[in-house]
N, C-alpha and C. Protein backbone atom coordinates (compact mmCIF):
# COMPACT_ATOMS: atom_id res chain seq x y z
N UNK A 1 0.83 -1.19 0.00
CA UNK A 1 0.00 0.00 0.00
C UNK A 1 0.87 1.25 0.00
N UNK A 2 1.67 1.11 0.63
CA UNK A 2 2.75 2.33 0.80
C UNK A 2 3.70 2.95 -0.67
N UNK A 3 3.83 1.52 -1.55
CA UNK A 3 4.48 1.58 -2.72
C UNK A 3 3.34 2.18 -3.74
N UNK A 4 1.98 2.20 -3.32
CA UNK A 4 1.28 2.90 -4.32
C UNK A 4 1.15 4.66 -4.16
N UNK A 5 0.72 4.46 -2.84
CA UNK A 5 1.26 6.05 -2.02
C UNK A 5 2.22 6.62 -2.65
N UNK A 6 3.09 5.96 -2.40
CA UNK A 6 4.51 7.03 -3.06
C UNK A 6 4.17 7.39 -4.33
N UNK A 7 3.67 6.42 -5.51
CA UNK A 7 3.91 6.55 -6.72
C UNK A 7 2.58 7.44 -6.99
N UNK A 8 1.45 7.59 -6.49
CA UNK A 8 0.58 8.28 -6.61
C UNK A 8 1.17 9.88 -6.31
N UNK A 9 1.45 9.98 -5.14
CA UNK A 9 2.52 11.32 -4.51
C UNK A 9 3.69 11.85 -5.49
N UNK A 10 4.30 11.15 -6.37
CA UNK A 10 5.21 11.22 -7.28
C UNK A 10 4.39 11.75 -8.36
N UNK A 11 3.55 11.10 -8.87
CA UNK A 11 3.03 11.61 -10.09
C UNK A 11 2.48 12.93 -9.93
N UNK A 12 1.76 13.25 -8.87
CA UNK A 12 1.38 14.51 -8.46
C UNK A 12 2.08 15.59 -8.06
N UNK A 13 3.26 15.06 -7.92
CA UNK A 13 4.20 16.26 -7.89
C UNK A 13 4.83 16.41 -8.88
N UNK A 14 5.23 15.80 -9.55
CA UNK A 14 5.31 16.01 -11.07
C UNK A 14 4.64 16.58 -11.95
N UNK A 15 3.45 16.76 -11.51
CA UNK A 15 2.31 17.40 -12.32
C UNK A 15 2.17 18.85 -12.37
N UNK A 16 2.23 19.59 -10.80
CA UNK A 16 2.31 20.17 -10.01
C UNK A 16 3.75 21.16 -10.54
N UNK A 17 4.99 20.11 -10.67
CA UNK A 17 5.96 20.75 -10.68
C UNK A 17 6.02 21.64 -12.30
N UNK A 18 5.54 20.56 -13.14
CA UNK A 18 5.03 21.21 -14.58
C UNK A 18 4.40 22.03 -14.72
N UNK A 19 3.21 22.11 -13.81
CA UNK A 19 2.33 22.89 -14.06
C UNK A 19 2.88 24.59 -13.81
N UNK A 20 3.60 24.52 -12.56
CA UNK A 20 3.94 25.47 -11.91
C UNK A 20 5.30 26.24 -12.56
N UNK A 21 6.16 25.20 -13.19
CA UNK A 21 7.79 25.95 -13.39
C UNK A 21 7.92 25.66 -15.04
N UNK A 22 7.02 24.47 -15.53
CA UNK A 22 7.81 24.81 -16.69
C UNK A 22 6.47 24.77 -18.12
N UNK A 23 5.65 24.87 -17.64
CA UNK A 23 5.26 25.37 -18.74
C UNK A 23 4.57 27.23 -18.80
N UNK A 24 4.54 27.04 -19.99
CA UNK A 24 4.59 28.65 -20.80
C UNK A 24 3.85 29.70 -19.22
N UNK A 25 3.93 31.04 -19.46
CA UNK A 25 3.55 32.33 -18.68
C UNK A 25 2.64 32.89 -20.09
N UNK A 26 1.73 33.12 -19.22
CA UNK A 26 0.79 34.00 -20.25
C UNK A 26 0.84 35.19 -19.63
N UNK A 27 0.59 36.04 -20.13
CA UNK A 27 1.03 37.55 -19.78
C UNK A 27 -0.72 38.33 -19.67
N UNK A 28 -0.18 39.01 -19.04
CA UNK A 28 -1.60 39.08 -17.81
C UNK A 28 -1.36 40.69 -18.94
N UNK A 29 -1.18 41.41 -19.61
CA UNK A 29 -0.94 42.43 -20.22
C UNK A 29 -2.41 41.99 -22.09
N UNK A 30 -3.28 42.98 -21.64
CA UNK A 30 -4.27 42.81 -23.05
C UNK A 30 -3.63 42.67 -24.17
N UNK A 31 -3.83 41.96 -24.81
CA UNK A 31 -3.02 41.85 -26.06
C UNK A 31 -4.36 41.77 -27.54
N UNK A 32 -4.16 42.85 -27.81
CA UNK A 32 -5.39 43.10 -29.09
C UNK A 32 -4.95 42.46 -30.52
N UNK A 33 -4.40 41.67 -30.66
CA UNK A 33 -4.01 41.05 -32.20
C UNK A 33 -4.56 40.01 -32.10
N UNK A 34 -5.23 39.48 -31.33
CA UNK A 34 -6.10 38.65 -31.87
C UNK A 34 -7.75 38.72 -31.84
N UNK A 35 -7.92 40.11 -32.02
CA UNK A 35 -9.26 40.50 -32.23
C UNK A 35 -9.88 41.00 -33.24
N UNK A 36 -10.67 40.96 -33.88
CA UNK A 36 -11.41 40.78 -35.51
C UNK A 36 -12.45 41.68 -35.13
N UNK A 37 -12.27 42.59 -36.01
CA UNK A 37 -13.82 43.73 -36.69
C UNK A 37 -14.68 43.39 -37.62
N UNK A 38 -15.66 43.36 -38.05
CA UNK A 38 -15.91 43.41 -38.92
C UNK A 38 -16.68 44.75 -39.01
N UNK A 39 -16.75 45.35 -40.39
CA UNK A 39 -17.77 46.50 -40.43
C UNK A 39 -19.08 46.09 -41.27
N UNK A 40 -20.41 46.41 -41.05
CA UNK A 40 -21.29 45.90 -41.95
C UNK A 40 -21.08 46.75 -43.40
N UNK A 41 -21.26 46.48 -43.97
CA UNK A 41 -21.79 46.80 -45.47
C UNK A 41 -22.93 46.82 -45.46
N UNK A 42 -23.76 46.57 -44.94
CA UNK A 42 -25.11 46.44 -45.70
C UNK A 42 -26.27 46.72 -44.74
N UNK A 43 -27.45 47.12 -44.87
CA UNK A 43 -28.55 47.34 -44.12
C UNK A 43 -29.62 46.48 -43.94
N UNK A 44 -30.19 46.35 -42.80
CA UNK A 44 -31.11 45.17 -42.70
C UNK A 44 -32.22 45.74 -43.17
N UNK A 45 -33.19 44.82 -44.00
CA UNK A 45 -34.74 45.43 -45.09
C UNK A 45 -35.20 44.28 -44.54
N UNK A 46 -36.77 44.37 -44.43
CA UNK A 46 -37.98 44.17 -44.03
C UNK A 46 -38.39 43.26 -44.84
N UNK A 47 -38.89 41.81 -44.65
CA UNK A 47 -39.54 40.58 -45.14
C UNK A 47 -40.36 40.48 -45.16
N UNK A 48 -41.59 40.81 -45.45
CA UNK A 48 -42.71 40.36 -45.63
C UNK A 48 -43.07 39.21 -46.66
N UNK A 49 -44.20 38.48 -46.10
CA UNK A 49 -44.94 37.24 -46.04
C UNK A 49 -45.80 37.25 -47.63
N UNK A 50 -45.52 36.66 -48.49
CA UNK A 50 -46.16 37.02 -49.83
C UNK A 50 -47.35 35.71 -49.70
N UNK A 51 -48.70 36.13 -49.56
CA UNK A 51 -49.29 34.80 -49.48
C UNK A 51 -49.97 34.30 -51.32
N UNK A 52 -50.07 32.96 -51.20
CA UNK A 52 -50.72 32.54 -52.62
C UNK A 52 -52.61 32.62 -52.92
N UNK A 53 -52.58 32.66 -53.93
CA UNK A 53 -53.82 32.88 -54.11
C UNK A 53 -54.84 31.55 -53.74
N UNK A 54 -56.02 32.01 -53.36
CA UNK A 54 -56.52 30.81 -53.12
C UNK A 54 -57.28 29.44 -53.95
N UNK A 55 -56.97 30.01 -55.29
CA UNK A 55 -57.04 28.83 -55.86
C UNK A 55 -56.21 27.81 -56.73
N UNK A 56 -54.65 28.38 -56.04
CA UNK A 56 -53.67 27.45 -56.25
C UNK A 56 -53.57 26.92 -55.32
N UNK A 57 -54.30 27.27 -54.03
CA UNK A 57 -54.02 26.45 -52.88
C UNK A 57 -55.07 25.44 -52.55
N UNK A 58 -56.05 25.56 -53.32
CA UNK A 58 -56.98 24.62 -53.66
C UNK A 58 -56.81 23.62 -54.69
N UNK A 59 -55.91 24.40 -55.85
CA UNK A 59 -55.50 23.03 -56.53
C UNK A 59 -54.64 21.92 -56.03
N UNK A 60 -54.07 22.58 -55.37
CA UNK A 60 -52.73 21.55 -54.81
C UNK A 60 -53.68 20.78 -53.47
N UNK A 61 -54.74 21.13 -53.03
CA UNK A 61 -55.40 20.17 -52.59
C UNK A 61 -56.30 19.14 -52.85
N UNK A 62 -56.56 19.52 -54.44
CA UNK A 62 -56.98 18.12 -54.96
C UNK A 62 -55.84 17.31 -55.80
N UNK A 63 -54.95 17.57 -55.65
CA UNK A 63 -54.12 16.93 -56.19
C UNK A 63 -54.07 15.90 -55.33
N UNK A 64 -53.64 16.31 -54.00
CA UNK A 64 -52.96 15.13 -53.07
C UNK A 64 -54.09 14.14 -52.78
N UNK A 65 -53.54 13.18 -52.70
CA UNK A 65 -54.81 11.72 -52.37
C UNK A 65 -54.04 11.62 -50.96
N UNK A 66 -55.43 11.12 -50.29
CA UNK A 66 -55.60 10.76 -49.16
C UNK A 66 -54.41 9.43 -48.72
N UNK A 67 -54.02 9.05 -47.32
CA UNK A 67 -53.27 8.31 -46.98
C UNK A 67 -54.00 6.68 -47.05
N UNK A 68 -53.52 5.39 -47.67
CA UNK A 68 -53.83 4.28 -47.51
C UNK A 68 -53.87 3.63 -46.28
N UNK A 69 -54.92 3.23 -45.40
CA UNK A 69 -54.72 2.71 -44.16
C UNK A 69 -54.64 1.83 -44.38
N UNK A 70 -53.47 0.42 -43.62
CA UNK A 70 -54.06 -0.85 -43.66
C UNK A 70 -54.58 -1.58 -42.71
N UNK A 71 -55.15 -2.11 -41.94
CA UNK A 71 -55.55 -2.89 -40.62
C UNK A 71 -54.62 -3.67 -40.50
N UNK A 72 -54.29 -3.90 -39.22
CA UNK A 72 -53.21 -5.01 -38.83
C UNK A 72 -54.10 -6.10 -37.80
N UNK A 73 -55.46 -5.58 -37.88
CA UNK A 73 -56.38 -7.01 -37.19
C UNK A 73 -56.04 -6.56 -35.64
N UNK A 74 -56.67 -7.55 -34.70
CA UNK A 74 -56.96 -7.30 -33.76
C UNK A 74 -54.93 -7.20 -32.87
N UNK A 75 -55.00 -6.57 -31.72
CA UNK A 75 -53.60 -6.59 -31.17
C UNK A 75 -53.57 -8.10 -30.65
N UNK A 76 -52.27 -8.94 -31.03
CA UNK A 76 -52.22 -10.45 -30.66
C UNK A 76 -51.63 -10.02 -29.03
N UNK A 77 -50.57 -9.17 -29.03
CA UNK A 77 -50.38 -9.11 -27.38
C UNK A 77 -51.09 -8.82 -26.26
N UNK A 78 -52.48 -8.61 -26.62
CA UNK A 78 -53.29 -8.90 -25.68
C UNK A 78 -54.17 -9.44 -25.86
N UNK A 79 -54.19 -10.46 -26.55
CA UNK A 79 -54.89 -11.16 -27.26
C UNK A 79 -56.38 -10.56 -28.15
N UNK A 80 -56.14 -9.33 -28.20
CA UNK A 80 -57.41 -8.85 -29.16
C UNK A 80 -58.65 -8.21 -28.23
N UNK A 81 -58.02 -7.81 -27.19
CA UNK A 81 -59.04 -7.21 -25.88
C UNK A 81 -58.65 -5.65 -26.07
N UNK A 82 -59.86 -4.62 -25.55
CA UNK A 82 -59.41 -3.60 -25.74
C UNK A 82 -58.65 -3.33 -24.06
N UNK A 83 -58.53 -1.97 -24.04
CA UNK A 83 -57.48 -1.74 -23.39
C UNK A 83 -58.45 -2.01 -21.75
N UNK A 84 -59.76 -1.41 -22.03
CA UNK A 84 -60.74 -1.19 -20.67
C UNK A 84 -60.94 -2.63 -20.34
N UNK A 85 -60.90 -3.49 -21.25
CA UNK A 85 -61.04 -5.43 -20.53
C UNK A 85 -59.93 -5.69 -20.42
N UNK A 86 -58.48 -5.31 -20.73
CA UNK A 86 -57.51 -6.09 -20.37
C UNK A 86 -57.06 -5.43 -18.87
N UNK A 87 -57.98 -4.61 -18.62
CA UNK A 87 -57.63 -3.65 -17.09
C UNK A 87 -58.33 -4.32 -16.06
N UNK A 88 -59.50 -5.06 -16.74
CA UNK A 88 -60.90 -5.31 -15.83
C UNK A 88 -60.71 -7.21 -15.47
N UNK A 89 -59.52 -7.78 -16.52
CA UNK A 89 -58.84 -8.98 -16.99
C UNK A 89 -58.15 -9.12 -15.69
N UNK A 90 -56.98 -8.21 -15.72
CA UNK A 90 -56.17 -7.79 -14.55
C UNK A 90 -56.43 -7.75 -13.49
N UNK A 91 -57.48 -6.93 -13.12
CA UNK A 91 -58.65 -6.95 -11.71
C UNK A 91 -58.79 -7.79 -11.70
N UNK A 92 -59.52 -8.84 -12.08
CA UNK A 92 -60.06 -10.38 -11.49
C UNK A 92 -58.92 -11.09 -11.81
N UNK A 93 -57.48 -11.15 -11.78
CA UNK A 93 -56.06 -11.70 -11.79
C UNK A 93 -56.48 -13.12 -13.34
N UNK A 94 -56.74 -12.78 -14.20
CA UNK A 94 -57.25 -13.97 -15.12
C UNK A 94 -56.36 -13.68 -15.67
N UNK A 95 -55.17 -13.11 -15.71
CA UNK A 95 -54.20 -12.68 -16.75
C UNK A 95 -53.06 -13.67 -16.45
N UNK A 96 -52.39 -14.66 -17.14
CA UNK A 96 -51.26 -15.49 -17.05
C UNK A 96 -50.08 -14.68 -17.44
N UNK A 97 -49.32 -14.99 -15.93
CA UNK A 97 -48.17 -14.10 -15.74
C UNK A 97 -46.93 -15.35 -16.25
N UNK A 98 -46.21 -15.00 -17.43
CA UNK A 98 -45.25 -15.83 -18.19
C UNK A 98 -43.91 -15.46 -17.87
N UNK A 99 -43.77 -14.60 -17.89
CA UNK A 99 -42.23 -13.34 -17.29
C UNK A 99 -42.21 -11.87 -16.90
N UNK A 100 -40.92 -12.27 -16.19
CA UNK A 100 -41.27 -10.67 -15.66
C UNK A 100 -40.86 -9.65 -16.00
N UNK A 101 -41.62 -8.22 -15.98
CA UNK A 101 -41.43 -7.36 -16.61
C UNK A 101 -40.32 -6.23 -16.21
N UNK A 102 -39.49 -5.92 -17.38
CA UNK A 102 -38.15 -5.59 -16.85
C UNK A 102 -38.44 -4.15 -16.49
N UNK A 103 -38.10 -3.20 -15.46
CA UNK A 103 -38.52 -1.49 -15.17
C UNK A 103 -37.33 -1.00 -15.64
């Protein structure tokens, strides 16, 4: 235990000693060469909202067709019960517990 002590104590003073004597001094004096201007050129102008007429916006709504639903049939993981009987399932414990559920 003592041989790790030391070497822990060693490295930290080594660290310490770097930190402190030999690396670089930054100079506590402002130094402005590394600071960037820019000047604008140009003036900020006003965006306004151009709206479309309303019967291109009606065409483009009969264009689009409606979304294809498909049924996937009753849910097999609960065996095809809605949600209010598989609650009411639960209440009267008729539900077969197979594994357990991970939180």
């Amino acid at each position: 235990m003592t041989t790790i002590f030391i070497v822990y104590l060693l490295y930290y003073l080594l660290n310490l000693f770097f930190d402190l004597f030999l690396s670089p001094k930054i100079s506590t004096e402002e130094n402005f060469e590394d600071e960037h201007f820019f000047a604008e050129t140009f003036s900020p102008e006003l965006i306004t909202l151009e709206e479309k007429p309303q019967e291109a916006a009606a065409d483009s709504a009969k264009e689009e067709k409606p979304a294809v639903v498909i049924s996937s049939g009753p849910v097999s993981s609960s065996g095809g019960v809605s949600l209010k009987q598989l609650f009411s399932l639960a209440k009267d414990n008729l539900i077969e517990h197979t594994r357990a559920i991970p939180y």
